[in-house]
C-alpha atoms as a PDB file:
ATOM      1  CA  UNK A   1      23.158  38.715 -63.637  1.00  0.00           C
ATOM      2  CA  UNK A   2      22.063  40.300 -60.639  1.00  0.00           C
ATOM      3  CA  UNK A   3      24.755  38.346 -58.532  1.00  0.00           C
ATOM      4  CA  UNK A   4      27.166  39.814 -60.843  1.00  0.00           C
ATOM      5  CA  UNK A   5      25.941  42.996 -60.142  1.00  0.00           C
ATOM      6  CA  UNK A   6      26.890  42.901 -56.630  1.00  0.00           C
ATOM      7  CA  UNK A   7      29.818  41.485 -57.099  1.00  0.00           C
ATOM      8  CA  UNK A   8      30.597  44.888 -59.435  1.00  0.00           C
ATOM      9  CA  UNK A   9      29.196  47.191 -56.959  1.00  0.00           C
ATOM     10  CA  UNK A  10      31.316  45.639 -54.674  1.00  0.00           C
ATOM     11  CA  UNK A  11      33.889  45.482 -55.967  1.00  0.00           C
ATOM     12  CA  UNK A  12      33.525  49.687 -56.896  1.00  0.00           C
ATOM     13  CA  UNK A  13      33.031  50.001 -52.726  1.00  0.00           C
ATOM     14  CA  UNK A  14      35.900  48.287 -52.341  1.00  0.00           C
ATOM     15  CA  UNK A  15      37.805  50.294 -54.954  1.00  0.00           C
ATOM     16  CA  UNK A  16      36.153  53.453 -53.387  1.00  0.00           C
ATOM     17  CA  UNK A  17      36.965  52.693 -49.940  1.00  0.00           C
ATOM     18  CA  UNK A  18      40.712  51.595 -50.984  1.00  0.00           C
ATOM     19  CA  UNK A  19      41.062  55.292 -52.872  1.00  0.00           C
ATOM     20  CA  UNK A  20      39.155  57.333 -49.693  1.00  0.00           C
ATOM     21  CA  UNK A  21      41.900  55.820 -47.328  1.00  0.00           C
ATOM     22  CA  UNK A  22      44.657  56.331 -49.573  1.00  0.00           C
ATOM     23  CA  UNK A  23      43.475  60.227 -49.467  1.00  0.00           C
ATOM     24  CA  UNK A  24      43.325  60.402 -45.950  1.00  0.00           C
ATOM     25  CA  UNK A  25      46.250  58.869 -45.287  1.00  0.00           C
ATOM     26  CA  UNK A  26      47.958  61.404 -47.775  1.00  0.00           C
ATOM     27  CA  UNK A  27      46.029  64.371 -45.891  1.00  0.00           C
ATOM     28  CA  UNK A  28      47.729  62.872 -42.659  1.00  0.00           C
ATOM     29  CA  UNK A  29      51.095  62.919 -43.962  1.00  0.00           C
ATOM     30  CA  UNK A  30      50.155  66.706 -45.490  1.00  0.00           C
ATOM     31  CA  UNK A  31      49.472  67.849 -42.427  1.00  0.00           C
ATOM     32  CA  UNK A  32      52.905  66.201 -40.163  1.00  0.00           C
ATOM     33  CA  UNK A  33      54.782  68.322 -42.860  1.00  0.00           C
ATOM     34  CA  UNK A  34      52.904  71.619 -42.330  1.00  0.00           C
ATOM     35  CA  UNK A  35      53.847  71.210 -38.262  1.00  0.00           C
ATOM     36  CA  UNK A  36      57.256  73.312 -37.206  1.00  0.00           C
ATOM     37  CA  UNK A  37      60.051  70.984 -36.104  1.00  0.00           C
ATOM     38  CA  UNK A  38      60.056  71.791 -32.771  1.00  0.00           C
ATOM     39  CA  UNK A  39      63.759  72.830 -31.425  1.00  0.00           C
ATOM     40  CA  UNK A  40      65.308  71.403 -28.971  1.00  0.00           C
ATOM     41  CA  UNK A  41      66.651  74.169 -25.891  1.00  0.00           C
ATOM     42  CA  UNK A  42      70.201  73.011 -24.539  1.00  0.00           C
ATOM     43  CA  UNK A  43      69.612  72.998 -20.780  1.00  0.00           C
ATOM     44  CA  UNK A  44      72.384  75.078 -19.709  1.00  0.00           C
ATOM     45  CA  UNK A  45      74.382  74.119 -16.398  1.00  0.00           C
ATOM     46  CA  UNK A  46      74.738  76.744 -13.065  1.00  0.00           C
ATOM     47  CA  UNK A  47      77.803  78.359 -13.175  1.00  0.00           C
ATOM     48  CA  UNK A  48      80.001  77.424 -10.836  1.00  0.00           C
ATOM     49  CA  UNK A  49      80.632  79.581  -7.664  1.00  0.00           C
ATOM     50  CA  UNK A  50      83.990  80.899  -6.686  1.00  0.00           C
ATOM     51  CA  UNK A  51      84.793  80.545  -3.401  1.00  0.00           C
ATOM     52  CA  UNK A  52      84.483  84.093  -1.690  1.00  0.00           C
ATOM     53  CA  UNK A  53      87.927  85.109  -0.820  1.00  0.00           C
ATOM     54  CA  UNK A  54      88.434  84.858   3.031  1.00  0.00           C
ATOM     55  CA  UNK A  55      89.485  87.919   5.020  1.00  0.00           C
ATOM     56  CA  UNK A  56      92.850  87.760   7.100  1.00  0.00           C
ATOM     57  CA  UNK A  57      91.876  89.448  10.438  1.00  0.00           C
ATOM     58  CA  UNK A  58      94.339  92.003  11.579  1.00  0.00           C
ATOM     59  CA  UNK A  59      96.144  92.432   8.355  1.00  0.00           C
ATOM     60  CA  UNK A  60      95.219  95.886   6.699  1.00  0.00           C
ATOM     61  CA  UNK A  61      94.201  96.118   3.218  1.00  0.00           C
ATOM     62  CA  UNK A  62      97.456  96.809   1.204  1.00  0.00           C
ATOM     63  CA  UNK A  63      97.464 100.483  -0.598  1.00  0.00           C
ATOM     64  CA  UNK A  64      98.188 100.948  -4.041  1.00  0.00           C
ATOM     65  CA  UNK A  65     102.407 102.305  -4.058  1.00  0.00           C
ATOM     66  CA  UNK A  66     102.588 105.619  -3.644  1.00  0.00           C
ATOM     67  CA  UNK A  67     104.555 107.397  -6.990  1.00  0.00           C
ATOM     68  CA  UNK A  68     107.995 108.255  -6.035  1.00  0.00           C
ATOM     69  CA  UNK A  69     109.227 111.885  -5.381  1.00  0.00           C
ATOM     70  CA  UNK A  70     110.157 113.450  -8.343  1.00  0.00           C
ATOM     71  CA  UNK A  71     114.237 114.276  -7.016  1.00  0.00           C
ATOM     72  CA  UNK A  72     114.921 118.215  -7.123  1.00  0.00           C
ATOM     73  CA  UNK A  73     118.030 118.984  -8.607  1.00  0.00           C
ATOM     74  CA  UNK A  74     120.649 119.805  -6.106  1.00  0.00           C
ATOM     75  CA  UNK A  75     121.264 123.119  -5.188  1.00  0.00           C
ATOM     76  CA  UNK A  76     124.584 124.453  -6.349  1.00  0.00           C
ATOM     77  CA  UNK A  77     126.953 125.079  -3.276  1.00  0.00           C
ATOM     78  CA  UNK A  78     128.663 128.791  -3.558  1.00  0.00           C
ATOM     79  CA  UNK A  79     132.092 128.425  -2.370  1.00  0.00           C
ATOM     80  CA  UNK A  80     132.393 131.436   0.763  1.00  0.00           C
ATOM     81  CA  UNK A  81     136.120 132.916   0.519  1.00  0.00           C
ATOM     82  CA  UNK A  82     137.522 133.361   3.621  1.00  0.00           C
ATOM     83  CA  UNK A  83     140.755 135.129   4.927  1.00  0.00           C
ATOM     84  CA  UNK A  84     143.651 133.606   4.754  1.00  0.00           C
ATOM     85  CA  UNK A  85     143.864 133.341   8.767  1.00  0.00           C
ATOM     86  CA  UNK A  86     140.712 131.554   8.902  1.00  0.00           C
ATOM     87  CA  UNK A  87     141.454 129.308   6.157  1.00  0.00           C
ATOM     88  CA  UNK A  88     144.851 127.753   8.129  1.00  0.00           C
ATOM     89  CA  UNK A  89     142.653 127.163  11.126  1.00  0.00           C
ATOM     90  CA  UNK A  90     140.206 125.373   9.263  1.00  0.00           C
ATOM     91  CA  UNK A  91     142.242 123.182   7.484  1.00  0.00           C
ATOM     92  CA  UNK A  92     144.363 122.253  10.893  1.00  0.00           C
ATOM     93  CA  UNK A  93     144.136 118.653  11.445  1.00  0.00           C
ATOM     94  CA  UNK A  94     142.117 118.132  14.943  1.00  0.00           C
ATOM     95  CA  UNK A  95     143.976 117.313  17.867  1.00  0.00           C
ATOM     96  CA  UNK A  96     144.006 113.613  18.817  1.00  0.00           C
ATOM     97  CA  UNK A  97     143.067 112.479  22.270  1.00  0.00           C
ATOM     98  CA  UNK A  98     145.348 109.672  23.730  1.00  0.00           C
ATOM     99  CA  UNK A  99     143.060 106.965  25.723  1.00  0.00           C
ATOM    100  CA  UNK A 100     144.461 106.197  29.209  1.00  0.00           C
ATOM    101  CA  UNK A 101     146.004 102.619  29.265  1.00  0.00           C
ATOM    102  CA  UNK A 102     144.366 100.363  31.977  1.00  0.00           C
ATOM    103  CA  UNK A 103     146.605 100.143  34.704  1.00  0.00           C
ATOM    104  CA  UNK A 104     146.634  95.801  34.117  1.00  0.00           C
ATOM    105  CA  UNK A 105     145.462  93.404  32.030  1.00  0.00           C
ATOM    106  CA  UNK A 106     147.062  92.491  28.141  1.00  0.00           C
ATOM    107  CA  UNK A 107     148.547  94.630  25.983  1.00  0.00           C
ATOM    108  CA  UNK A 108     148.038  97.309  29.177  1.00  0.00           C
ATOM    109  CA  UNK A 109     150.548  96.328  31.220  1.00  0.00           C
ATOM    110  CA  UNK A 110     153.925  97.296  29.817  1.00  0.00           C
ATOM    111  CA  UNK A 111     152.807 100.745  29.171  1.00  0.00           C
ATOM    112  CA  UNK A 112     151.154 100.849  32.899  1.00  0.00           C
ATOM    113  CA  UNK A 113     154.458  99.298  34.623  1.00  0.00           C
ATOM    114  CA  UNK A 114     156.589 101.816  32.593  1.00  0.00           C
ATOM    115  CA  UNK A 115     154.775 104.840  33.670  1.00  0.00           C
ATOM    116  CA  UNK A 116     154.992 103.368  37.397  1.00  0.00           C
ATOM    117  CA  UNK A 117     158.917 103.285  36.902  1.00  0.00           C
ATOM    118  CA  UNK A 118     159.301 106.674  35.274  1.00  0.00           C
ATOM    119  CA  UNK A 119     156.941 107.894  37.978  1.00  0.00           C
ATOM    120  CA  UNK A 120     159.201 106.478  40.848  1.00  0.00           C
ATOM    121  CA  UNK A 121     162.353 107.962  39.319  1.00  0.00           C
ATOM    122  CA  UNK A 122     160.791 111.820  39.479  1.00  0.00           C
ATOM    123  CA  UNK A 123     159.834 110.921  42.809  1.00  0.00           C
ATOM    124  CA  UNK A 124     163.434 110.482  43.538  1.00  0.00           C
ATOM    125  CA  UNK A 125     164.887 113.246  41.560  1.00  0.00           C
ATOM    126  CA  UNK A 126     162.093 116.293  43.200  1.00  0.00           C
ATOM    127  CA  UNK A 127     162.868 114.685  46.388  1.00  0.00           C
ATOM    128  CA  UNK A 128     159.280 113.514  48.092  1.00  0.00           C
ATOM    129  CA  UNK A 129     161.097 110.835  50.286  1.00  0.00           C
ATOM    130  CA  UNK A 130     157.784 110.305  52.055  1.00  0.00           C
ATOM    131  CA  UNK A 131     156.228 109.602  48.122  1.00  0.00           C
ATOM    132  CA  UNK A 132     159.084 107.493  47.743  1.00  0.00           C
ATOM    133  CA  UNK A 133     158.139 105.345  50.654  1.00  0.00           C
ATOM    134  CA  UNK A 134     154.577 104.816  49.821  1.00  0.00           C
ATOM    135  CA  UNK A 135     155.168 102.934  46.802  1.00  0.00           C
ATOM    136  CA  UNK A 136     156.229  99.771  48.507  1.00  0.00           C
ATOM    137  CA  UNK A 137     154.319  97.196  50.295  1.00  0.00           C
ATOM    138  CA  UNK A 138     153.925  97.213  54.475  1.00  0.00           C
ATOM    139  CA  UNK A 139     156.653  94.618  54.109  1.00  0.00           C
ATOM    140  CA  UNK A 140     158.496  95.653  50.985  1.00  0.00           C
ATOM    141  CA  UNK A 141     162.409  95.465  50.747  1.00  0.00           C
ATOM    142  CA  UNK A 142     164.654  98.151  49.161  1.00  0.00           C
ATOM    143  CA  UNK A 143     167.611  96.079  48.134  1.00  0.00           C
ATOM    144  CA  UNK A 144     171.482  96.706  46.520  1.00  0.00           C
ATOM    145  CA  UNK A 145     173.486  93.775  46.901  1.00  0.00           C
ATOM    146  CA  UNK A 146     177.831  94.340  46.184  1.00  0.00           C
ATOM    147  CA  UNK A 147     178.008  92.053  43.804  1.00  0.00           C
ATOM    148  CA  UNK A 148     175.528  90.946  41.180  1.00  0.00           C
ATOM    149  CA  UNK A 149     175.321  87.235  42.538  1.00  0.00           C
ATOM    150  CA  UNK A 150     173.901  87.593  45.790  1.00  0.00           C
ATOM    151  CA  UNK A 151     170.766  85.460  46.506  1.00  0.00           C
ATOM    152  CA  UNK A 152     169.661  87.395  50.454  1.00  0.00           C
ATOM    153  CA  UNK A 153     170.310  89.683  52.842  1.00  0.00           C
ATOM    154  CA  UNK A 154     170.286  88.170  55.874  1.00  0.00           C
ATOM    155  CA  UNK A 155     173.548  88.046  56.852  1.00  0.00           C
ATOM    156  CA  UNK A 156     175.554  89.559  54.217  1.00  0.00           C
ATOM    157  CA  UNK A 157     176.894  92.692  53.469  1.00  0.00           C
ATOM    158  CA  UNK A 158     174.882  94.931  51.370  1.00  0.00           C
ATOM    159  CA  UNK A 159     174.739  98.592  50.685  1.00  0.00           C
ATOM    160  CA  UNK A 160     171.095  99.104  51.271  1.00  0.00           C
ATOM    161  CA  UNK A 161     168.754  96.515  52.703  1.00  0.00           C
ATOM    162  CA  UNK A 162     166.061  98.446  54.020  1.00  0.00           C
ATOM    163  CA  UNK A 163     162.317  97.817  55.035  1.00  0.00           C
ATOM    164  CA  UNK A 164     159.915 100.785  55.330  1.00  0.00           C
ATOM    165  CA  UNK A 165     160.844 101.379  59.108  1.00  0.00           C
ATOM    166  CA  UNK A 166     164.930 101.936  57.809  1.00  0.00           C
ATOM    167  CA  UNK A 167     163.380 104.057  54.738  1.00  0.00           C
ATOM    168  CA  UNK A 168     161.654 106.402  57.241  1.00  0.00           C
ATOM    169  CA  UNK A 169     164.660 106.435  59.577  1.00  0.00           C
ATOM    170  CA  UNK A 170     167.058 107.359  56.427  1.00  0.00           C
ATOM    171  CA  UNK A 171     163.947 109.851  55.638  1.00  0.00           C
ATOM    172  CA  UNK A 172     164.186 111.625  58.842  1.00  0.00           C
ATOM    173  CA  UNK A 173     167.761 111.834  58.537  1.00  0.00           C
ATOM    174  CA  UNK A 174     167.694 113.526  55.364  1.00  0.00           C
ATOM    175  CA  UNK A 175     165.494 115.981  56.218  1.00  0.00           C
ATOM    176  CA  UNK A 176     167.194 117.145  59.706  1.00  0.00           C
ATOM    177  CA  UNK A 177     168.090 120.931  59.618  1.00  0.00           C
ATOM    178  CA  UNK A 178     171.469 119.812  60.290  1.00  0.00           C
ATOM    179  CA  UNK A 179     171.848 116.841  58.234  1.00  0.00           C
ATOM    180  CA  UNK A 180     175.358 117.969  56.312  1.00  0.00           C
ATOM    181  CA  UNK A 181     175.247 115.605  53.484  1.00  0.00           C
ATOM    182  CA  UNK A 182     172.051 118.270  51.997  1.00  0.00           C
ATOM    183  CA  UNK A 183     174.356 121.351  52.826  1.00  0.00           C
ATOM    184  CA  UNK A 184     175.959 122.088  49.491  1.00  0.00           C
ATOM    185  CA  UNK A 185     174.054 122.014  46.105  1.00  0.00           C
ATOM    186  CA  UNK A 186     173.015 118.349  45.515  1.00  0.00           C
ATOM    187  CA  UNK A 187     170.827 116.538  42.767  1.00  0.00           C
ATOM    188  CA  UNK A 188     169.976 113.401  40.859  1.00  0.00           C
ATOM    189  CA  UNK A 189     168.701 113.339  37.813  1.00  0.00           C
ATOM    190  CA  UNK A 190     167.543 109.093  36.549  1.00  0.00           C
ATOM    191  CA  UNK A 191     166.676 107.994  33.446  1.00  0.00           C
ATOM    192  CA  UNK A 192     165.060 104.405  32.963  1.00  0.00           C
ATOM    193  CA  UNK A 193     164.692 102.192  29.884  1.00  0.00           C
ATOM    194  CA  UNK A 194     164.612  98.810  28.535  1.00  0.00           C
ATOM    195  CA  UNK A 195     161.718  97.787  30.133  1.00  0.00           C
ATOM    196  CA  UNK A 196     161.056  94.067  29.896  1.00  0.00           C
ATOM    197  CA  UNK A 197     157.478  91.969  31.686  1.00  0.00           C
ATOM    198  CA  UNK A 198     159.369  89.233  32.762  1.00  0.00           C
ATOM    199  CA  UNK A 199     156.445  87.533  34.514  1.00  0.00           C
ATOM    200  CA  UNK A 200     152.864  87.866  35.475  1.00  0.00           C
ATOM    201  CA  UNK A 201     150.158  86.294  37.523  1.00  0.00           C
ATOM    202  CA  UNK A 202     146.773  87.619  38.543  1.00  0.00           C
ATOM    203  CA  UNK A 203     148.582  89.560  41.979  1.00  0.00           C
ATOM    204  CA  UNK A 204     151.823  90.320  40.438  1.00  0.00           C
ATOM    205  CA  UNK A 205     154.439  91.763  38.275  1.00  0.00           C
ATOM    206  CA  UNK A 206     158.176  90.812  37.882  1.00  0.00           C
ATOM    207  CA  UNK A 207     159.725  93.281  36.100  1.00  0.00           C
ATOM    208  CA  UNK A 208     163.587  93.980  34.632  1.00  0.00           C
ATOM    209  CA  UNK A 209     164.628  97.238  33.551  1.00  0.00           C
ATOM    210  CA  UNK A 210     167.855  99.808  32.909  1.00  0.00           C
ATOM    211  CA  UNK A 211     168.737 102.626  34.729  1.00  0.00           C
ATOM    212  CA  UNK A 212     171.286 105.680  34.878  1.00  0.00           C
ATOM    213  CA  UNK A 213     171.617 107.980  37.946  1.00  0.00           C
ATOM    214  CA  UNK A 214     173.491 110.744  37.263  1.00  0.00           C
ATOM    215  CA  UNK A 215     174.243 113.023  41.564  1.00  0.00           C
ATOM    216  CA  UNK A 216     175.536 116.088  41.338  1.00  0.00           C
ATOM    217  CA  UNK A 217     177.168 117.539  44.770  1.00  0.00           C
ATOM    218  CA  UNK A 218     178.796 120.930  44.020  1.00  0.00           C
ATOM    219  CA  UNK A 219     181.344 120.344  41.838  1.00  0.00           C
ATOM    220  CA  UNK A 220     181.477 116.531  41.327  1.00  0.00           C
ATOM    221  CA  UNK A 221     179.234 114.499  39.503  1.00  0.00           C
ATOM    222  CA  UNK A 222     179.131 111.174  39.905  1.00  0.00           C
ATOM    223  CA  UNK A 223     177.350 108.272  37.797  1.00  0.00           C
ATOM    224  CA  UNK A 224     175.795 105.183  38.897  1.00  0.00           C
ATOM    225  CA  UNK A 225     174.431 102.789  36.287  1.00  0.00           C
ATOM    226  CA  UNK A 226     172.767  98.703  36.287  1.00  0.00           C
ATOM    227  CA  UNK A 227     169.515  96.838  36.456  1.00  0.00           C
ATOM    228  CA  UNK A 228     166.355  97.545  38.552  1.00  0.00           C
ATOM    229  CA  UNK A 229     164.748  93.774  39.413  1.00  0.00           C
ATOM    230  CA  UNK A 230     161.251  94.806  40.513  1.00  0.00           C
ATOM    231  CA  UNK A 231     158.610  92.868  42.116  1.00  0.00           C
ATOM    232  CA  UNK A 232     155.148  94.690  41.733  1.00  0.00           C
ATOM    233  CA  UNK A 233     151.975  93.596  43.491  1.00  0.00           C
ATOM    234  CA  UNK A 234     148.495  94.634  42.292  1.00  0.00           C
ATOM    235  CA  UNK A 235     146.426  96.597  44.213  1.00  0.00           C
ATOM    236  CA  UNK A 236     143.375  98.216  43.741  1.00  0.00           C
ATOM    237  CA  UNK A 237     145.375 102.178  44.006  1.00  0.00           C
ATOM    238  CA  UNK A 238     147.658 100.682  41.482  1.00  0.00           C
ATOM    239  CA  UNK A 239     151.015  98.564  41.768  1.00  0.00           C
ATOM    240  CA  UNK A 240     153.175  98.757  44.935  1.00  0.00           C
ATOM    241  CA  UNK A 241     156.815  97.289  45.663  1.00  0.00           C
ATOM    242  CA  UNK A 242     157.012  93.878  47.414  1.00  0.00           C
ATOM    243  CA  UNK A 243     160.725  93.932  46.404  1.00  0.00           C
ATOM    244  CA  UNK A 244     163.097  96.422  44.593  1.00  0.00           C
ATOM    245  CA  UNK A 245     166.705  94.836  43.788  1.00  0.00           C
ATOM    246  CA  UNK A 246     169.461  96.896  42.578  1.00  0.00           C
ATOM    247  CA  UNK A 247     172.659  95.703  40.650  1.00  0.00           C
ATOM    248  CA  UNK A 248     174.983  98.086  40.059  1.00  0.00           C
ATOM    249  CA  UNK A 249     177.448  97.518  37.409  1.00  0.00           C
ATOM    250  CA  UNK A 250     180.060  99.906  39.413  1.00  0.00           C
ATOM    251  CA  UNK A 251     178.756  98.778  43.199  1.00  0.00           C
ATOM    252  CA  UNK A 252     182.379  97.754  43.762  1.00  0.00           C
ATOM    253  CA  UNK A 253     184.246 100.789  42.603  1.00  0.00           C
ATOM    254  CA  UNK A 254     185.989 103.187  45.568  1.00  0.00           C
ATOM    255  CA  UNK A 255     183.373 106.059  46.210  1.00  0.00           C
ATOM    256  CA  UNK A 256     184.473 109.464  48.173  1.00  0.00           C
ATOM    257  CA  UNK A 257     181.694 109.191  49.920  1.00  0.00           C
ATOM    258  CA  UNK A 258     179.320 106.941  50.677  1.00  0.00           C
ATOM    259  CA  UNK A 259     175.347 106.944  49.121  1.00  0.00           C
ATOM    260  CA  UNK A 260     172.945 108.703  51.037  1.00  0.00           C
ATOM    261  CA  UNK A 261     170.151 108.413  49.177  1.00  0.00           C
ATOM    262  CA  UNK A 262     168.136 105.588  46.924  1.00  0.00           C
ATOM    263  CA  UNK A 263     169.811 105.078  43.469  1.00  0.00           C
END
């Protein structure tokens, strides 16, 4: 009886001891639930740092534009009458200044060897024998053959073949106070044309050309007409005559009297 007793009461403990941890373990789980779920903080990452910009040495911080100028309206031009006079001149179209031509060189040396011939025929025609002279060479040759196919002088009849010693000699005679030939009224008047460059080098010129030689001697005219052959050498005054040839187209025709002058 008494062992069954026991084995009651223990069994009760047991029971007792099963329901006491069955409350505590519910008073455990009671109390997790009443705790705050503790949140979780995102660690947040360091920004990244921009580069700072580098400064350019030397090189000025550009401005901001400036605003363009509002434009004015133009101002209204007020047309000034003038007189009639004053209005021709205006209007008159400006004089136009002709450039020199270079006395050699291209495209300068027609013009500069025609002005040398038209200047050697007013030389002629006003009479500055001494001028006339001092356009040739120390050994330049005043030449007019008879006929047209004569190649030299030298032993040949011509009707002038003079160097500058001859020139100065006909010169002197020409200007004598007694010289006869300048007595009565007497003139030439030349006129030169169709000039043609037939050759050049660096030192000189050969040049072909027309002329027409009209003397007058009181009463009587005469007229002599051909081809000038010129050989020109550059110098630095300007060209000068190594050789002037002169083929008349009437060199054989009877004359009254003879030349006493340069054609």
């Amino acid at each position: 009886m008494a062992t069954k007793k026991k084995a009651a009461v223990k069994k009760a403990a047991a029971k007792k001891a099963v329901v006491k941890k069955a409350v505590v373990k519910k008073a455990v789980v009671k109390k997790a639930a009443a705790k705050p779920v503790a949140k979780k903080v995102t660690a947040k990452k360091p920004e990244a740092k921009k580069p700072a910009a580098r400064k350019v040495a030397g090189k000025p911080a550009a401005k901001p534009a400036a605003k363009p100028a509002t434009q004015k309206p133009a101002a209204r031009k007020v047309a000034v009458k003038q007189p009639a006079a004053k209005k021709a001149l205006a209007n008159k179209p400006a004089v136009r200044k002709t450039a020199a031509a270079p006395a050699f060189g291209a495209g300068g040396t027609q013009r500069a060897v025609e002005q040398f011939l038209y200047k050697q025929a007013e030389i002629l025609d006003t009479r500055q024998w001494q001028s006339f002279i001092d356009l040739f060479t120390p050994d330049g040759v005043y030449w007019v053959p008879i006929t047209p196919d004569q190649t030299e002088w030298e032993g040949s009849p011509s009707i002038f073949a003079e160097d500058k010693l001859m020139m100065e000699v006909r010169m002197r005679r020409l200007t004598h106070p007694q010289a006869w030939s300048q007595a009565p009224m007497w003139a030439t008047n030349h006129l030169v044309s169709n000039v043609v460059v037939e050759s050049e080098t660096p030192t000189e010129v050969k040049v072909r050309s027309r002329f027409h030689m009209m003397e007058l001697r009181r009463d009587t005219v005469r007229h002599f007409g051909g081809i000038y052959w010129h050989t020109l050498v550059k110098t630095a005054g300007g060209y000068k005559i190594k050789l002037q040839r002169v083929d008349m187209f009437n060199s054989q025709a009877p004359y009254e009297y003879v030349l006493q002058i340069w054609v």
